[in-house]
PDB file of N, CA and C in Angstrom:
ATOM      1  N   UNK A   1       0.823  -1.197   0.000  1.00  0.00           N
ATOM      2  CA  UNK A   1       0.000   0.000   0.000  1.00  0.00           C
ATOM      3  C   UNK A   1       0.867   1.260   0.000  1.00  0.00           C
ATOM      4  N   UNK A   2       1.739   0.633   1.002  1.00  0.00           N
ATOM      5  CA  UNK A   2       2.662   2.620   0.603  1.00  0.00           C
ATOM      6  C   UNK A   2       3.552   2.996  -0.802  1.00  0.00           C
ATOM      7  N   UNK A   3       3.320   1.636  -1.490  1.00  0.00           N
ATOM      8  CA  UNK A   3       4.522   1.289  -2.600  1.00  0.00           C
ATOM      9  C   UNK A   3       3.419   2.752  -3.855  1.00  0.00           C
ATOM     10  N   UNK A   4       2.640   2.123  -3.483  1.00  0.00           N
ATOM     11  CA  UNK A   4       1.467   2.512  -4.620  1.00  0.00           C
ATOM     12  C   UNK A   4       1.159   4.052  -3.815  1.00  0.00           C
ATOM     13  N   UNK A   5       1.157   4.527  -2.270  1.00  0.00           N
ATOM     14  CA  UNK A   5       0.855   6.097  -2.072  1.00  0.00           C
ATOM     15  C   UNK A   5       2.120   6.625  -2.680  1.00  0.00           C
ATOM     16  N   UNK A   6       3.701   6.249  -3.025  1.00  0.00           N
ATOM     17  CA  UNK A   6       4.666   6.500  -3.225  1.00  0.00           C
ATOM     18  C   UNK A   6       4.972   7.346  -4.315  1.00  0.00           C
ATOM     19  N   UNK A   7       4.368   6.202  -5.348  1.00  0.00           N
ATOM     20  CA  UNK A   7       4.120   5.957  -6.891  1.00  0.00           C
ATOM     21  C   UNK A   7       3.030   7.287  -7.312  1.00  0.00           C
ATOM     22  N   UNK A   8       1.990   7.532  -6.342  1.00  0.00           N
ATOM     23  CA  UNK A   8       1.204   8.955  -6.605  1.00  0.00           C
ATOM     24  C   UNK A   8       1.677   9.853  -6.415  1.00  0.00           C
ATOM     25  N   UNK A   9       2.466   9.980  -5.503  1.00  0.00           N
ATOM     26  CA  UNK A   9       3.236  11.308  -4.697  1.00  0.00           C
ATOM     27  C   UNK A   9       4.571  11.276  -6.004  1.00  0.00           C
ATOM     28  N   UNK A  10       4.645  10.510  -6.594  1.00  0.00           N
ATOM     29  CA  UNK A  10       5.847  10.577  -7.727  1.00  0.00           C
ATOM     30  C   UNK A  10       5.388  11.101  -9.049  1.00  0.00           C
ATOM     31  N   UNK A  11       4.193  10.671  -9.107  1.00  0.00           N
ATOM     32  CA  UNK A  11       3.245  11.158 -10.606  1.00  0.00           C
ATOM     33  C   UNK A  11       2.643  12.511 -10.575  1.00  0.00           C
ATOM     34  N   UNK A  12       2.399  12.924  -9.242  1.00  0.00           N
ATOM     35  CA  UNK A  12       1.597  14.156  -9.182  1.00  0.00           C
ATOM     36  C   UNK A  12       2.788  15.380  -9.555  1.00  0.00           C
ATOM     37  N   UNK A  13       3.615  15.397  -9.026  1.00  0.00           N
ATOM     38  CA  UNK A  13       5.242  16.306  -9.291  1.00  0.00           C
ATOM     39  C   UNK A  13       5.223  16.176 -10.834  1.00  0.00           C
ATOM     40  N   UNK A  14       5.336  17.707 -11.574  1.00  0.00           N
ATOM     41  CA  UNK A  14       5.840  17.417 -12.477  1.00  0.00           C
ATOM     42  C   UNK A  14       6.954  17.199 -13.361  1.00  0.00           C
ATOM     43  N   UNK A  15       7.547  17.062 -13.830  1.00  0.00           N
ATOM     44  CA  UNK A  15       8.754  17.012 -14.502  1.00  0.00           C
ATOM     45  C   UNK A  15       9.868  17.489 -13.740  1.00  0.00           C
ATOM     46  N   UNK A  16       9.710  18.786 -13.890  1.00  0.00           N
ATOM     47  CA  UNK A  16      11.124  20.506 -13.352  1.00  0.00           C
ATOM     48  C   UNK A  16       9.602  21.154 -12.934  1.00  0.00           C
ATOM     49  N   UNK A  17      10.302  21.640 -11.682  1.00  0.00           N
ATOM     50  CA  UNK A  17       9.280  22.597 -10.679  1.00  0.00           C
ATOM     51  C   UNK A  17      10.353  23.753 -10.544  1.00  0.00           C
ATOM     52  N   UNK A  18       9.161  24.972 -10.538  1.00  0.00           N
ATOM     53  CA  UNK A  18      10.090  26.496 -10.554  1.00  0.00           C
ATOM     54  C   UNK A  18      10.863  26.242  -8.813  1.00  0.00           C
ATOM     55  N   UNK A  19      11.284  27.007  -8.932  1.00  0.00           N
ATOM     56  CA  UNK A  19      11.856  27.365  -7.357  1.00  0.00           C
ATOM     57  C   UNK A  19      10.679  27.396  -6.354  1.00  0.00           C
ATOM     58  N   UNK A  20      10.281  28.164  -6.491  1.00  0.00           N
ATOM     59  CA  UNK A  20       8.575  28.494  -5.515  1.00  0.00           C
ATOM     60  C   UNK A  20       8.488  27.148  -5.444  1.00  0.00           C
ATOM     61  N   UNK A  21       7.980  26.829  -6.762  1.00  0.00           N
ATOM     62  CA  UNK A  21       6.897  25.544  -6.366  1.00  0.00           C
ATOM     63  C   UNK A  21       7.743  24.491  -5.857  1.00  0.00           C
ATOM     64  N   UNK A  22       9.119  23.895  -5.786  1.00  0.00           N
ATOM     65  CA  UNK A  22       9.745  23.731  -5.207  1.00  0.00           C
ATOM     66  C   UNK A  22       9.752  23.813  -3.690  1.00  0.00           C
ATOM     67  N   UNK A  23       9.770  24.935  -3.475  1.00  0.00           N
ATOM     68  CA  UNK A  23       9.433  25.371  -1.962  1.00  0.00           C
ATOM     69  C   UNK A  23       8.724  25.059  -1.474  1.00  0.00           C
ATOM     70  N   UNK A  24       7.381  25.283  -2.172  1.00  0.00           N
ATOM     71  CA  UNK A  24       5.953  24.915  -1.549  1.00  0.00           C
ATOM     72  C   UNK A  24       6.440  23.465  -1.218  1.00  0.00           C
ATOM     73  N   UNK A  25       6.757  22.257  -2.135  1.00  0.00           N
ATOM     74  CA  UNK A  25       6.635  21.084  -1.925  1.00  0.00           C
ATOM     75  C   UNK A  25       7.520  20.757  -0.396  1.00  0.00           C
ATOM     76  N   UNK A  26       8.816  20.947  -0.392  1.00  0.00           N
ATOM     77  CA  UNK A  26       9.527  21.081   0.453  1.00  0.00           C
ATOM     78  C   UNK A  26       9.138  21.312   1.852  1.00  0.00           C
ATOM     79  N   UNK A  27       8.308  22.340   1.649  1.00  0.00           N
ATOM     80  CA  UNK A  27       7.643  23.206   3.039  1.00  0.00           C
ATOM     81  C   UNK A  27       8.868  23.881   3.248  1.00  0.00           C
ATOM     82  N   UNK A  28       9.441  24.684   2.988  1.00  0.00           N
ATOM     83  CA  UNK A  28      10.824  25.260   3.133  1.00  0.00           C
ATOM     84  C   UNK A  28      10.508  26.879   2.797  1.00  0.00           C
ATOM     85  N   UNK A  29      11.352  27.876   2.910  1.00  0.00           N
ATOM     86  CA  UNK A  29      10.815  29.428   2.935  1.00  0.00           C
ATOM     87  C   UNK A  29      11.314  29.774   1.289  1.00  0.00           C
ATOM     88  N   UNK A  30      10.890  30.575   0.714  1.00  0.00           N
ATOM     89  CA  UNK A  30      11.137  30.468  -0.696  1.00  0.00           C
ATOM     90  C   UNK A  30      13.194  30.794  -0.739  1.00  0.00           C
ATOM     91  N   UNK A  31      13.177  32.191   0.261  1.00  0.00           N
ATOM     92  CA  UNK A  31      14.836  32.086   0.269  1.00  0.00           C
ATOM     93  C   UNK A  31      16.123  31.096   0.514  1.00  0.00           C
ATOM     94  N   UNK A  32      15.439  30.159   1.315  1.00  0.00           N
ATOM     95  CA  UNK A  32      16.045  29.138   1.624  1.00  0.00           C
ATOM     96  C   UNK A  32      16.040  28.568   0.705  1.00  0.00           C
ATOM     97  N   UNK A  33      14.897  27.895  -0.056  1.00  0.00           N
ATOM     98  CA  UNK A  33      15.266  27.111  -1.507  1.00  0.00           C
ATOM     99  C   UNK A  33      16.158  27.613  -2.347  1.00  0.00           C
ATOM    100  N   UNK A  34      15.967  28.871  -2.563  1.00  0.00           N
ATOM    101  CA  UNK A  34      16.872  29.499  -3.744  1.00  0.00           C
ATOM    102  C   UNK A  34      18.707  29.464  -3.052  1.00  0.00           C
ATOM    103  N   UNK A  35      18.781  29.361  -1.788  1.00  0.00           N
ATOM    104  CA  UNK A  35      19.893  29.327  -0.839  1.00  0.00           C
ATOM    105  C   UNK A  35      20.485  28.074  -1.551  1.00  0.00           C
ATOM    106  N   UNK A  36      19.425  26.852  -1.266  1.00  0.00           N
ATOM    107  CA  UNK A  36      20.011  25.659  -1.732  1.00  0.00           C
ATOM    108  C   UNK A  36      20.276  25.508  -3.124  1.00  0.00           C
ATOM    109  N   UNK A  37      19.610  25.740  -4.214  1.00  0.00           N
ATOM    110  CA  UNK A  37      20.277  25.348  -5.609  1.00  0.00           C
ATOM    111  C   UNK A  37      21.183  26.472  -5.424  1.00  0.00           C
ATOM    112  N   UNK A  38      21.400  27.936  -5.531  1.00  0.00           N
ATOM    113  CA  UNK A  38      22.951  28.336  -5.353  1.00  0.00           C
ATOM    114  C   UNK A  38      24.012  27.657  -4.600  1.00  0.00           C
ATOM    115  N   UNK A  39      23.742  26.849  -3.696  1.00  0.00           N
ATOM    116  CA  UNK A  39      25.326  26.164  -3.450  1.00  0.00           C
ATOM    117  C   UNK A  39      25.022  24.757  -3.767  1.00  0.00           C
ATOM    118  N   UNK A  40      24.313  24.331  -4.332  1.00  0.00           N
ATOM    119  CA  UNK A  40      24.143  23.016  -5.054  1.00  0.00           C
ATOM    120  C   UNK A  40      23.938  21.764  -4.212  1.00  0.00           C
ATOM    121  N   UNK A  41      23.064  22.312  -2.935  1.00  0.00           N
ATOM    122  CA  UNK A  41      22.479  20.983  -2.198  1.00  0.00           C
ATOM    123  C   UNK A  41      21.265  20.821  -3.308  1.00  0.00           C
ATOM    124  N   UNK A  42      20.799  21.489  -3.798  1.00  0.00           N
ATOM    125  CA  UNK A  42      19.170  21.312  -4.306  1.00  0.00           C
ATOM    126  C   UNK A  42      19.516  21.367  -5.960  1.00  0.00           C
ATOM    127  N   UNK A  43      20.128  20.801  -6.556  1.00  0.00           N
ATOM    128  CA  UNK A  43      20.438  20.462  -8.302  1.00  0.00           C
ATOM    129  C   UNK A  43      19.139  21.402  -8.761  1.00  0.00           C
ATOM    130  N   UNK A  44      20.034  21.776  -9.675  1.00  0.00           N
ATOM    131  CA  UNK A  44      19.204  22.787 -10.302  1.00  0.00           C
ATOM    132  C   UNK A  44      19.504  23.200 -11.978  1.00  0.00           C
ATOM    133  N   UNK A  45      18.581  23.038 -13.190  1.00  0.00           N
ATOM    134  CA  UNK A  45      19.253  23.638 -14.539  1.00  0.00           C
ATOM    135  C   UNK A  45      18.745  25.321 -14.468  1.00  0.00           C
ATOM    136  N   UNK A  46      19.705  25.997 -15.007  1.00  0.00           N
ATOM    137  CA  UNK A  46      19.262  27.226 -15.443  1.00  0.00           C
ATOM    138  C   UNK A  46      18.939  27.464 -17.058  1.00  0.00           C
ATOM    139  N   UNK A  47      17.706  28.130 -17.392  1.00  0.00           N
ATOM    140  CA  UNK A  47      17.307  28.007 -19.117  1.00  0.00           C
ATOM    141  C   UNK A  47      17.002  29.204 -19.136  1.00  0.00           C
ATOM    142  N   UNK A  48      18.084  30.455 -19.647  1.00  0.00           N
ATOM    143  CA  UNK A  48      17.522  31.721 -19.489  1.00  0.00           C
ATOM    144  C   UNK A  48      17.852  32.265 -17.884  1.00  0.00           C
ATOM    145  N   UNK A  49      16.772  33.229 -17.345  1.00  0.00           N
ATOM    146  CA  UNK A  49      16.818  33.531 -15.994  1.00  0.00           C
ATOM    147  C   UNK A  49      15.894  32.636 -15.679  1.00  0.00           C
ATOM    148  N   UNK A  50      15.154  31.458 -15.852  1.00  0.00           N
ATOM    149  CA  UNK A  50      14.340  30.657 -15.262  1.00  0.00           C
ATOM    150  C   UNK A  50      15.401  29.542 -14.250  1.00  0.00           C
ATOM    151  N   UNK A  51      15.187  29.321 -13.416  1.00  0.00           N
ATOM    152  CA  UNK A  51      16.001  28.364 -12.339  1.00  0.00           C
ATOM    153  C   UNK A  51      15.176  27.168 -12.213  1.00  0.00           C
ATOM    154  N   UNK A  52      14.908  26.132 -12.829  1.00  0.00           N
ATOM    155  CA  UNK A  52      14.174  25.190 -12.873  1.00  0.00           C
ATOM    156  C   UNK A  52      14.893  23.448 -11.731  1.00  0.00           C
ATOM    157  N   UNK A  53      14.275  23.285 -10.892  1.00  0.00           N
ATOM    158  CA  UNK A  53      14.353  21.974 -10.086  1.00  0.00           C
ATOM    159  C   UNK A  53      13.716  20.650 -10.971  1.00  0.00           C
ATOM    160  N   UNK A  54      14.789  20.037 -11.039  1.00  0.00           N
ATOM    161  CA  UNK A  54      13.706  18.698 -11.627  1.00  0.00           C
ATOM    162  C   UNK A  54      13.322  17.953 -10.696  1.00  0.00           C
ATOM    163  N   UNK A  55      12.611  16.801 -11.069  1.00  0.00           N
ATOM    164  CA  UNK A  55      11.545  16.201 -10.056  1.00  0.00           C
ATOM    165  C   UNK A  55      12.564  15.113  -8.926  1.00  0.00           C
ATOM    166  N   UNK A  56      13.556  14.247  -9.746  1.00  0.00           N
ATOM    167  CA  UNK A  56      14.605  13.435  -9.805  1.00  0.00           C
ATOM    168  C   UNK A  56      14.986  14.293  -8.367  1.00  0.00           C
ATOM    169  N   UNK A  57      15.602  15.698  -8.762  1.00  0.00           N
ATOM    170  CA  UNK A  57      16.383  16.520  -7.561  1.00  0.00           C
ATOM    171  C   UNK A  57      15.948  16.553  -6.264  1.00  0.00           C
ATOM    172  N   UNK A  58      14.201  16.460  -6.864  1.00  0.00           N
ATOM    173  CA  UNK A  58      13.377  17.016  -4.784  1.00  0.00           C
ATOM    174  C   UNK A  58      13.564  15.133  -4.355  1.00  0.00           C
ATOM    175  N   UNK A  59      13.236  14.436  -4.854  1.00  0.00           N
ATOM    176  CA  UNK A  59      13.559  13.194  -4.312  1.00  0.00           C
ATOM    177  C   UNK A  59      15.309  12.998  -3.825  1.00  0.00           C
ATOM    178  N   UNK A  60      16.099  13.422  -4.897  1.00  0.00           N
ATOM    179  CA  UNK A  60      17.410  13.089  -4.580  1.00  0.00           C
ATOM    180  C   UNK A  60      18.191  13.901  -3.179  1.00  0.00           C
ATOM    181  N   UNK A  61      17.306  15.264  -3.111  1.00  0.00           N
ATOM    182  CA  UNK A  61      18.083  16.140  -1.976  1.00  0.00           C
ATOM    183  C   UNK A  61      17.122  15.431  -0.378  1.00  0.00           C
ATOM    184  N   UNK A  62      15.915  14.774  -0.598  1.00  0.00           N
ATOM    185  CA  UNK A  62      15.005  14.034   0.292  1.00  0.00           C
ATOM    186  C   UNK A  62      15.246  12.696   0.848  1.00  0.00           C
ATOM    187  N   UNK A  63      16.691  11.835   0.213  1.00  0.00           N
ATOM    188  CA  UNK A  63      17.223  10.965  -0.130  1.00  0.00           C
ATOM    189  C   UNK A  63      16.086   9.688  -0.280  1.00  0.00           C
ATOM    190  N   UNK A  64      15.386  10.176  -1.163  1.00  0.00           N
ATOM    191  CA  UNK A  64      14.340   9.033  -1.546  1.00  0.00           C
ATOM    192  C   UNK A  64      14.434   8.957  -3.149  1.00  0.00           C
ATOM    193  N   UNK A  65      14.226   7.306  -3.470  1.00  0.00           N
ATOM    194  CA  UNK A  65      14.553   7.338  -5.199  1.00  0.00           C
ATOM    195  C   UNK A  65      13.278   7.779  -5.929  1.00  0.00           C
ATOM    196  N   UNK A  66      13.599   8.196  -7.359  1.00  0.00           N
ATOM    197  CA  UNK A  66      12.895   8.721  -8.043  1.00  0.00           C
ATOM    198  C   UNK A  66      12.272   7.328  -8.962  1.00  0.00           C
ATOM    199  N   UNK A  67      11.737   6.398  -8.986  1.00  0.00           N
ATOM    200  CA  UNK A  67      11.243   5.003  -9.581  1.00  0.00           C
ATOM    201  C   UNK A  67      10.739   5.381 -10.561  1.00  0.00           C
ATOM    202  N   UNK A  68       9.920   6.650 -11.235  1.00  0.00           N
ATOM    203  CA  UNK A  68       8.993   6.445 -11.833  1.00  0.00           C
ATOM    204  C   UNK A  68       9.782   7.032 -12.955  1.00  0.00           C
ATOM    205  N   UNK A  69       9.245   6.921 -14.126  1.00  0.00           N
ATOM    206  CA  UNK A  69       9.561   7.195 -15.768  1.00  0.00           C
ATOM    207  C   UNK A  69       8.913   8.528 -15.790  1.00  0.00           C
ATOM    208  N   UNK A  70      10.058   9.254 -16.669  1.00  0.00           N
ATOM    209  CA  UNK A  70       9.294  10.404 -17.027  1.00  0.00           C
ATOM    210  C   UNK A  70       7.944  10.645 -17.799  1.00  0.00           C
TER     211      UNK A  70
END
């Protein structure tokens, strides 16, 4: 049963989450997130001035695996 609440909580995230939304997920203060991808606890691509988190990252900095296919 938790394999499968896991597997939802993995599908609902999408792809790359902005910073904010990042945060939100985290429960973390928006400065603090942006704290973490600048020193590279929280992996982060930059495209432009957009700072994008991928999904892979909030699991990987949570140390929980990312199972599911993009």
């Amino acid at each position: 049963m938790d394999e499968t609440k896991n597997n939802k909580t993995h599908e609902a995230l999408p792809l790359v989450l902005t910073v904010p939304e990042a945060a939100k997920k985290l429960r973390i203060g928006l400065g603090r997130c942006y704290e973490l991808t600048r020193c590279g606890q929280l992996r982060s691509i930059k495209i432009g001035k957009r700072i994008l988190v991928p999904r892979a990252a909030i699991f990987e900095f949570l140390g929980m695996p990312d199972e599911t296919p993009a």
